[in-house]
Protein backbone atom coordinates (compact mmCIF):
# COMPACT_ATOMS: atom_id res chain seq x y z
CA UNK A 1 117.55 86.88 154.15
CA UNK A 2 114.46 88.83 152.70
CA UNK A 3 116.75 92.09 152.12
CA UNK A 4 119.64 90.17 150.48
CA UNK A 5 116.89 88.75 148.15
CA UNK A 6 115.55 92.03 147.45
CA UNK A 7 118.64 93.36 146.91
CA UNK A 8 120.09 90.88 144.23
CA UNK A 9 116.63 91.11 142.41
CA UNK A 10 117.13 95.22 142.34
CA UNK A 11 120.16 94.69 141.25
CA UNK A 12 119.26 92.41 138.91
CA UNK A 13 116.51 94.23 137.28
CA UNK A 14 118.99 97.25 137.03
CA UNK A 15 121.87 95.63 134.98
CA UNK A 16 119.22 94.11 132.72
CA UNK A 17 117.49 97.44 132.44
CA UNK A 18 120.92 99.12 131.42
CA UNK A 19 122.31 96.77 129.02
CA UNK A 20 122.51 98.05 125.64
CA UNK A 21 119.19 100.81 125.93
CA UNK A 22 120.79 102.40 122.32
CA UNK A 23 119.10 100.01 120.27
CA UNK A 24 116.59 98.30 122.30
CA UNK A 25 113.98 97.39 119.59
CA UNK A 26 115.41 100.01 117.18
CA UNK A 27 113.51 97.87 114.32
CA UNK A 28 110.05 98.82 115.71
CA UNK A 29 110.94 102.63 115.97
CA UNK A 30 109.43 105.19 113.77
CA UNK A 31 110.54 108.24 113.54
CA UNK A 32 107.86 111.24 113.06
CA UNK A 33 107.89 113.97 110.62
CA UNK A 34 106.60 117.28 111.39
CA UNK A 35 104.76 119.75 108.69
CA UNK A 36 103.71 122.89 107.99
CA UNK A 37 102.21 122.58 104.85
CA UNK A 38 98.53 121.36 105.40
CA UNK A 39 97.81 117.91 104.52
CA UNK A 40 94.42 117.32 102.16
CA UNK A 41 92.90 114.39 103.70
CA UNK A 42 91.97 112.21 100.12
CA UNK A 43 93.34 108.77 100.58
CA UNK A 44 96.16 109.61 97.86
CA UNK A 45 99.31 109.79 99.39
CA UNK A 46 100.76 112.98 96.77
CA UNK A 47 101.50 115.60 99.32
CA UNK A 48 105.06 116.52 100.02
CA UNK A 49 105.21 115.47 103.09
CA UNK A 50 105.02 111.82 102.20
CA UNK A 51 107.74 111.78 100.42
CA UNK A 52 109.80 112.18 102.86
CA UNK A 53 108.37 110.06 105.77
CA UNK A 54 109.92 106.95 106.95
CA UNK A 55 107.91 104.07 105.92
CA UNK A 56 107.60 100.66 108.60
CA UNK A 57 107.39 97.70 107.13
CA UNK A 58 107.20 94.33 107.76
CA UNK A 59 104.43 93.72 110.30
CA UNK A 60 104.46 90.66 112.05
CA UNK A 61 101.02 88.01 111.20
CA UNK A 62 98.81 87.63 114.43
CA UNK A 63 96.18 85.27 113.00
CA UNK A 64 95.69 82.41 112.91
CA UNK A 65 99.24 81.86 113.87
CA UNK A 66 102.17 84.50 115.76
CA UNK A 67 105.13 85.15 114.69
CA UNK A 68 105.19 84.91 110.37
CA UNK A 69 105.71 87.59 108.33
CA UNK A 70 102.54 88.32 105.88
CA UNK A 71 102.29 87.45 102.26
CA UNK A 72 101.35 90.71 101.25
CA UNK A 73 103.50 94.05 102.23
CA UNK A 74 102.18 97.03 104.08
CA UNK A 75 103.64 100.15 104.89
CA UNK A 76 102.71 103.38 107.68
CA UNK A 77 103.45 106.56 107.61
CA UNK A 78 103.28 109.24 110.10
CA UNK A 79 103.37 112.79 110.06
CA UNK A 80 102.16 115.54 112.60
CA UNK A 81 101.70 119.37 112.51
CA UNK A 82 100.54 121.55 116.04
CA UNK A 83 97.16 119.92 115.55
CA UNK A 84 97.06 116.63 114.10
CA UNK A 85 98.90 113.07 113.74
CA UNK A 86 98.31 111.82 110.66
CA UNK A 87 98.61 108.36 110.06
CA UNK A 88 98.98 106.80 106.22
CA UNK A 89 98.52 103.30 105.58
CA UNK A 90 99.81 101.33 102.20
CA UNK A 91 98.44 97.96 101.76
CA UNK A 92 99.70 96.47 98.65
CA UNK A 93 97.63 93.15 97.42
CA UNK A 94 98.27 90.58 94.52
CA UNK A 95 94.50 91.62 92.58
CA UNK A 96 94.08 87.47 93.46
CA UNK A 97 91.82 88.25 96.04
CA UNK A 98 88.58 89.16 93.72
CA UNK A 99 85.59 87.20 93.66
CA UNK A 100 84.45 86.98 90.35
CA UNK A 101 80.95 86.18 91.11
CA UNK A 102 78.42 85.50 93.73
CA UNK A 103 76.65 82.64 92.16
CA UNK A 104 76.19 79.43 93.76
């Protein structure tokens, strides 16, 4: 009885393993870039190689609550040369976010 068990879970596990491993979470895939230009490290995104980098975007909100989209968009890139990953982030905000003053 305990080997026909094992046996249908093995078997189990396999067809779900095997169904449809093309586009198992394509959406969360990014695809890397390789340079060989150097990259200046600046925080402005103007080298080449950004331009044509996929960008990932939406992220799924964590906190306070799972699974919402944010209000505010932000998008990575990723690049990589024989050293280095390099990792650029975009966060775009409304300019609502300020505070005007500290006063009480």
């Amino acid at each position: 009885m305990k080997n026909l068990l094992l046996l249908s879970y093995l078997l189990t596990f396999h067809f779900a393993q095997s169904q449809d491993n093309g586009s198992f979470q394509k959406q969360f895939q990014l695809h890397l870039v390789k340079t060989i230009a150097p990259i200046k490290i600046d925080g402005e995104l103007n080298d080449s190689i950004w331009s044509i980098t996929e960008k990932t975007t939406p992220f799924w909100r964590k906190f306070p609550t799972d699974g919402s989209q944010p209000k505010r968009n932000t998008e990575v890139q990723m690049a990589y040369d024989n050293k280095f990953i390099y990792i650029a982030f975009t966060a775009f905000d409304s300019g609502k976010a300020f505070i005007n003053s500290l006063k009480r």
